[in-house]
Protein backbone atom coordinates (compact mmCIF):
# COMPACT_ATOMS: atom_id res chain seq x y z
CA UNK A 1 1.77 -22.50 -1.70
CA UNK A 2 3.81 -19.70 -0.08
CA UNK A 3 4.26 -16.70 -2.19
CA UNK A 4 7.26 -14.51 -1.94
CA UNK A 5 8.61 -10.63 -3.63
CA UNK A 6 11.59 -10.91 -5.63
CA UNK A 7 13.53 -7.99 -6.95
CA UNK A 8 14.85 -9.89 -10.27
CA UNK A 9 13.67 -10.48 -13.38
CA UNK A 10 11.34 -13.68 -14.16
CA UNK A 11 10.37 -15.38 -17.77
CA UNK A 12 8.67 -19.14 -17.94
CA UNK A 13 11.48 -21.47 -18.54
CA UNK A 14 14.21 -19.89 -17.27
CA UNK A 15 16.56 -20.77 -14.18
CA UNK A 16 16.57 -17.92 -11.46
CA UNK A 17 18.55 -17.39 -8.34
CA UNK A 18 16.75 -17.12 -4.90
CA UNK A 19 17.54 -13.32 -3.55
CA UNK A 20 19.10 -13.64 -0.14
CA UNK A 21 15.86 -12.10 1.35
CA UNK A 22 13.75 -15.27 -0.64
CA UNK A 23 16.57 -17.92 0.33
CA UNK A 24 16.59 -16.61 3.52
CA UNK A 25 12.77 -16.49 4.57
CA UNK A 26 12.01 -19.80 2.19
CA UNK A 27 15.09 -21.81 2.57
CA UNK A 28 16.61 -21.01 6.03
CA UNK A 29 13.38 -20.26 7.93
CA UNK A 30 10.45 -22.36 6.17
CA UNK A 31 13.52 -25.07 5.33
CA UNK A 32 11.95 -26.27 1.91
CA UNK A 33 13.62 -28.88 -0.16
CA UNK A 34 14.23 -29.24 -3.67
CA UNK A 35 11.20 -29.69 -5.62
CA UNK A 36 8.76 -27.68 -4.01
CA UNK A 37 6.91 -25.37 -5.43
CA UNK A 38 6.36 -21.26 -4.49
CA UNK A 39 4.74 -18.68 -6.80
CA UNK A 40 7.02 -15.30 -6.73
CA UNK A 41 6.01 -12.07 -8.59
CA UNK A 42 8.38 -8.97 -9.09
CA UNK A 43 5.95 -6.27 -9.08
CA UNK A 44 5.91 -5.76 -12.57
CA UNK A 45 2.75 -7.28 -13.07
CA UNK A 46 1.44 -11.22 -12.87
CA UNK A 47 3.11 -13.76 -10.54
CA UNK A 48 5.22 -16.96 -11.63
CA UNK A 49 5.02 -20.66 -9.99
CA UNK A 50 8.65 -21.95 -9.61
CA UNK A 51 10.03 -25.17 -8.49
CA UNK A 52 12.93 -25.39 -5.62
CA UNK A 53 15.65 -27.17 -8.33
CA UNK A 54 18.59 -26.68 -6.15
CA UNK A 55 19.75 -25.50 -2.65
CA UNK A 56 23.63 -24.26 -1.62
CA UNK A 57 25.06 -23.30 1.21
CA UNK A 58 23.92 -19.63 0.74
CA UNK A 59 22.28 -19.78 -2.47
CA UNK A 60 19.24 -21.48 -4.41
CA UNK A 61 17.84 -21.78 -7.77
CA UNK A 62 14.62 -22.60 -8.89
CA UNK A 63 13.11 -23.20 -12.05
CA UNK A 64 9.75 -20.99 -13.70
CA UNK A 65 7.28 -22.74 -14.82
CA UNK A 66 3.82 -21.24 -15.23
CA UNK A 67 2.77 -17.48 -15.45
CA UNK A 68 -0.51 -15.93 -14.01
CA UNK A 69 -1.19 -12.12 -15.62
CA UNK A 70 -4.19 -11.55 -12.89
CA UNK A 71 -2.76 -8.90 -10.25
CA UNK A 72 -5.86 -8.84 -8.46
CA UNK A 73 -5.93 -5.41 -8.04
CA UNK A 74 -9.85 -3.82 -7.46
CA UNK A 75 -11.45 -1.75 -10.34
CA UNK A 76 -10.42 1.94 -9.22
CA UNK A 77 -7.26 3.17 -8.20
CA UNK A 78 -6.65 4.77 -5.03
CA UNK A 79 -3.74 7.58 -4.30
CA UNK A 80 -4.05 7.64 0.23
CA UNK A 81 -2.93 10.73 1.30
CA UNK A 82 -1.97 9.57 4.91
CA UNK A 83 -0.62 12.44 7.83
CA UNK A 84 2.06 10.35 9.42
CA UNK A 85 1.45 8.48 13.04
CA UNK A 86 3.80 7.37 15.61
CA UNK A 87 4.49 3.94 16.46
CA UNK A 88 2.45 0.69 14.92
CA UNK A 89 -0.79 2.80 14.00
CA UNK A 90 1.13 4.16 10.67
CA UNK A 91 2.64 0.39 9.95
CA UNK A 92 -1.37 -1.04 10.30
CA UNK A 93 -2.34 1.71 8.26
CA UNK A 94 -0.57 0.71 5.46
CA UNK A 95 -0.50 -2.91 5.94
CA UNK A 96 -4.63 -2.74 5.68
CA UNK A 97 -4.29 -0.18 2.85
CA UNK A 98 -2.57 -2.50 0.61
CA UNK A 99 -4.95 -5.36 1.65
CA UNK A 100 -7.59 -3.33 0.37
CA UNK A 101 -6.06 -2.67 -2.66
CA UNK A 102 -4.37 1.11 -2.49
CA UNK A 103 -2.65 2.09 -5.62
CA UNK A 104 0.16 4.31 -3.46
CA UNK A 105 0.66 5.67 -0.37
CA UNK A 106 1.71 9.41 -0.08
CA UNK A 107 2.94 10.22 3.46
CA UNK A 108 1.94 13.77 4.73
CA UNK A 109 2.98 16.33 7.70
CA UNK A 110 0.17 18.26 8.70
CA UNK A 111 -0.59 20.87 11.52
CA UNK A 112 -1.31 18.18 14.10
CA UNK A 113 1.07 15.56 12.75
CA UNK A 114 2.89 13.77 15.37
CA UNK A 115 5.73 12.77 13.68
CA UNK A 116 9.09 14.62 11.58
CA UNK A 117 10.99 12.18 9.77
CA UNK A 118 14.60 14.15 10.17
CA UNK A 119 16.74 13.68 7.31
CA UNK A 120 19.16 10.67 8.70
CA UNK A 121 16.77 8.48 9.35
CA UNK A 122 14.03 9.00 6.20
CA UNK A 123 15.29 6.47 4.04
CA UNK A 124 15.06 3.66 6.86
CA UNK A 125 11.64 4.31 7.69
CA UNK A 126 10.29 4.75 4.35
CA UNK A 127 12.43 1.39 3.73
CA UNK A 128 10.61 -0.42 6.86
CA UNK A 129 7.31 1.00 5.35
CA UNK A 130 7.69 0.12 1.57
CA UNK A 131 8.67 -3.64 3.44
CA UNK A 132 5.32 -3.72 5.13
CA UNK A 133 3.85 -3.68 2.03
CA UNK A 134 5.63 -5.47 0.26
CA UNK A 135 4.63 -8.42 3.15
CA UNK A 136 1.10 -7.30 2.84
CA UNK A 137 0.85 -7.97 -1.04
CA UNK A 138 2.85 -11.37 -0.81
CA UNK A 139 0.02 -12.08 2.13
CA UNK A 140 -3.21 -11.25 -0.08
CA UNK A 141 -1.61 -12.01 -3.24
CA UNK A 142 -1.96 -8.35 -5.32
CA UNK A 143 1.27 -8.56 -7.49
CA UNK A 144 1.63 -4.89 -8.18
CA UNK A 145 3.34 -3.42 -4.64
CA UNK A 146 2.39 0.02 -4.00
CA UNK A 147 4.93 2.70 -3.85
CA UNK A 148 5.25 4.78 -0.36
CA UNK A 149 6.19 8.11 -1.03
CA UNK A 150 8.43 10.28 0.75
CA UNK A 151 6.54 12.74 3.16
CA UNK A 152 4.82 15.85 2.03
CA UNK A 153 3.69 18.52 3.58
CA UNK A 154 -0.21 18.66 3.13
CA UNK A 155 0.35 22.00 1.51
CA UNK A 156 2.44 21.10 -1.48
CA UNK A 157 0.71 17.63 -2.07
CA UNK A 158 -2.79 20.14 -2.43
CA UNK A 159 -0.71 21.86 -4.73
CA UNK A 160 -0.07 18.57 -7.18
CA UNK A 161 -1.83 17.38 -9.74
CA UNK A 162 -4.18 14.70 -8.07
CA UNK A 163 -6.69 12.25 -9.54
CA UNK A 164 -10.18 13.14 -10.33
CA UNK A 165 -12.23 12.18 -7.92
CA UNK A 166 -10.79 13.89 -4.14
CA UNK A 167 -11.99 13.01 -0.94
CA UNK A 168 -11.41 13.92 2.32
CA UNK A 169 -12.54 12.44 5.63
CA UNK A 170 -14.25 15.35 7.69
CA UNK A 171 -15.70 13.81 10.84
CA UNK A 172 -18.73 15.97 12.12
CA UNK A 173 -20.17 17.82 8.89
CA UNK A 174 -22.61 17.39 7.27
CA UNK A 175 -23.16 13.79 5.52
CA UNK A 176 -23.04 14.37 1.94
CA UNK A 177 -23.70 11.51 -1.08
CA UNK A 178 -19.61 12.08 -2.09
CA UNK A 179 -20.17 8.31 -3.89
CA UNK A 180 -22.75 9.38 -6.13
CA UNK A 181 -20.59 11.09 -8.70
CA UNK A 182 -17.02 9.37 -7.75
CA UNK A 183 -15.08 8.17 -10.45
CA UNK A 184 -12.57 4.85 -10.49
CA UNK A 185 -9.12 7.42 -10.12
CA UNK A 186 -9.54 8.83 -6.43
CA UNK A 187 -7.22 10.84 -4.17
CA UNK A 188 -7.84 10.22 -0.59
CA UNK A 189 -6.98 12.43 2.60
CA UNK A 190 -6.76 10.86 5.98
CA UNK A 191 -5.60 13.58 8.81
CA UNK A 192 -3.13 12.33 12.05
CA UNK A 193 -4.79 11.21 15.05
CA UNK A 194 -6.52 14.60 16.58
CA UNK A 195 -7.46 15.24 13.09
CA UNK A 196 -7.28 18.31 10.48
CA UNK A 197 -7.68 21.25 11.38
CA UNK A 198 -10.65 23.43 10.30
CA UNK A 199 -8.43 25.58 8.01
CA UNK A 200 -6.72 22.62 6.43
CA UNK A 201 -10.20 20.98 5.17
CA UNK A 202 -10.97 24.20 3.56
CA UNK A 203 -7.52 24.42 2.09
CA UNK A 204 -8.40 20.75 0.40
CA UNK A 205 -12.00 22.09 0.04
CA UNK A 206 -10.52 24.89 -2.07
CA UNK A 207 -8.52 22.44 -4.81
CA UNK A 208 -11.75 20.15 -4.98
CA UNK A 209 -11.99 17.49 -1.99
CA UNK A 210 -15.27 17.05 -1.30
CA UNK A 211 -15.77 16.31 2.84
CA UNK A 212 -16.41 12.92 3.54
CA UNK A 213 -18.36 11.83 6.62
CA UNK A 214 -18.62 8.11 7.38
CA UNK A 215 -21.39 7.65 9.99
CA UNK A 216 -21.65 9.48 13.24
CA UNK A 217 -18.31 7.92 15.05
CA UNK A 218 -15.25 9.43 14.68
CA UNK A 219 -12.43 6.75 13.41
CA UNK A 220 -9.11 6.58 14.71
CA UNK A 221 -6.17 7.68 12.12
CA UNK A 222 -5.05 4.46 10.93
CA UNK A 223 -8.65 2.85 11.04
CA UNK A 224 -10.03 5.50 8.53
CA UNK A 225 -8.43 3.94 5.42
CA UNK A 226 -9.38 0.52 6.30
CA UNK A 227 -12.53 1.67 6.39
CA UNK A 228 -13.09 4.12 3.37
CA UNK A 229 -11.25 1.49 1.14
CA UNK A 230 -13.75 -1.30 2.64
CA UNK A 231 -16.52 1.24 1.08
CA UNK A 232 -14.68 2.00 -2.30
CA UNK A 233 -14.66 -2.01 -2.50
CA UNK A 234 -17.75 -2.36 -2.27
CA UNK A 235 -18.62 0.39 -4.69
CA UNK A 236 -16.28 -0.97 -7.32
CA UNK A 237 -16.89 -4.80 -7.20
């Protein structure tokens, strides 16, 4: 059954117009017909199977029938703070994130960040970004969609107030038990590709991130989350 984001409210029982991004991608492009059936969720928690009642020109309607309250979301909550990248590695890295169940995204500039998001163009890119995950949840079904956050610089997001439990991946020191103690609210800090520098690491090292060193390979930028989040999974079952 596909399963599709709509921005509109949702009760059992009620008619509901198709958004024209819904009517577009189910309608237009997957051509369904009246009477079949799609689950949409809203992302304010659960998901709702609808039936296909009638189609327009340019507009739809469907009818709700059943509500599910599971979000699937995994037993911790993760804040990723994530130095931009250039091209697809920052759209994987948040398309995987989400997979894996990230509460929100915070973007970050850093030292060796190789991207500045200039003022004009921001809100399209954060737009294209919040999409991706918004695709990513209606792909492995979590019904709450994380929230990317406009860019910080590493600096002030030290500064906030962050969850508990802060980690930082640190390639090359030493290989500490960081999971032993960890609680289920994390912050998480994943430098650009190149890294953080040595002076940024202490800075995080100085408001409580504890280095994190996962195994003796160094991991690209946008494989580090995929990969620290496949561990916190596995921690949290």
């Amino acid at each position: 059954m596909p399963r599709f984001y709509i921005e509109t409210d949702l009760a059992v029982e009620a008619t509901v117009a198709l958004t024209e991004t819904v009517f577009h991608h189910w309608v237009k492009v997957l051509r369904a017909q009246v009477g079949e059936k799609a689950t949409l969720f809203n992302g304010q928690g659960g998901e709702y199977e609808v039936t296909l009642t009638d189609i327009a020109k340019k507009s739809a309607f469907v009818y709700v029938e059943a509500f599910n309250p599971d979000n699937r979301t995994p037993h911790f909550t993760t804040l990723l703070g994530q130095v931009m990248s250039k091209g697809d590695r920052m759209d994987y890295a948040i398309q995987k994130a989400v997979e894996l169940g990230v509460s929100n995204i915070q973007l970050l500039t850093s030292e060796r960040c190789e991207m500045r998001l200039k003022y004009d163009r921001d809100q399209k890119k954060l737009e294209h970004w919040q999409g991706i995950a918004i695709a990513a949840c209606e792909q492995c079904g979590m019904n709450i969609v994380p929230q990317i956050l406009a860019p910080l610089s590493l600096e002030k997001w030290l500064a906030s107030e962050l969850p508990i439990t802060k980690l930082v991946l640190a390639p090359n020191k030493e290989q500490l038990d960081v999971l032993a103690d960890v609680t289920t609210k994390i912050a998480l800090l994943i430098g650009p590709e190149g890294g953080l520098s040595e002076s940024e690491i202490q800075q995080a090292n100085q408001v409580g991130f504890n280095n994190w060193c996962i195994g003796e390979r160094v991991l690209r930028t946008e494989t580090a989350p995929v990969v620290a989040l496949s561990i916190l999974n596995y921690k949290f079952p």
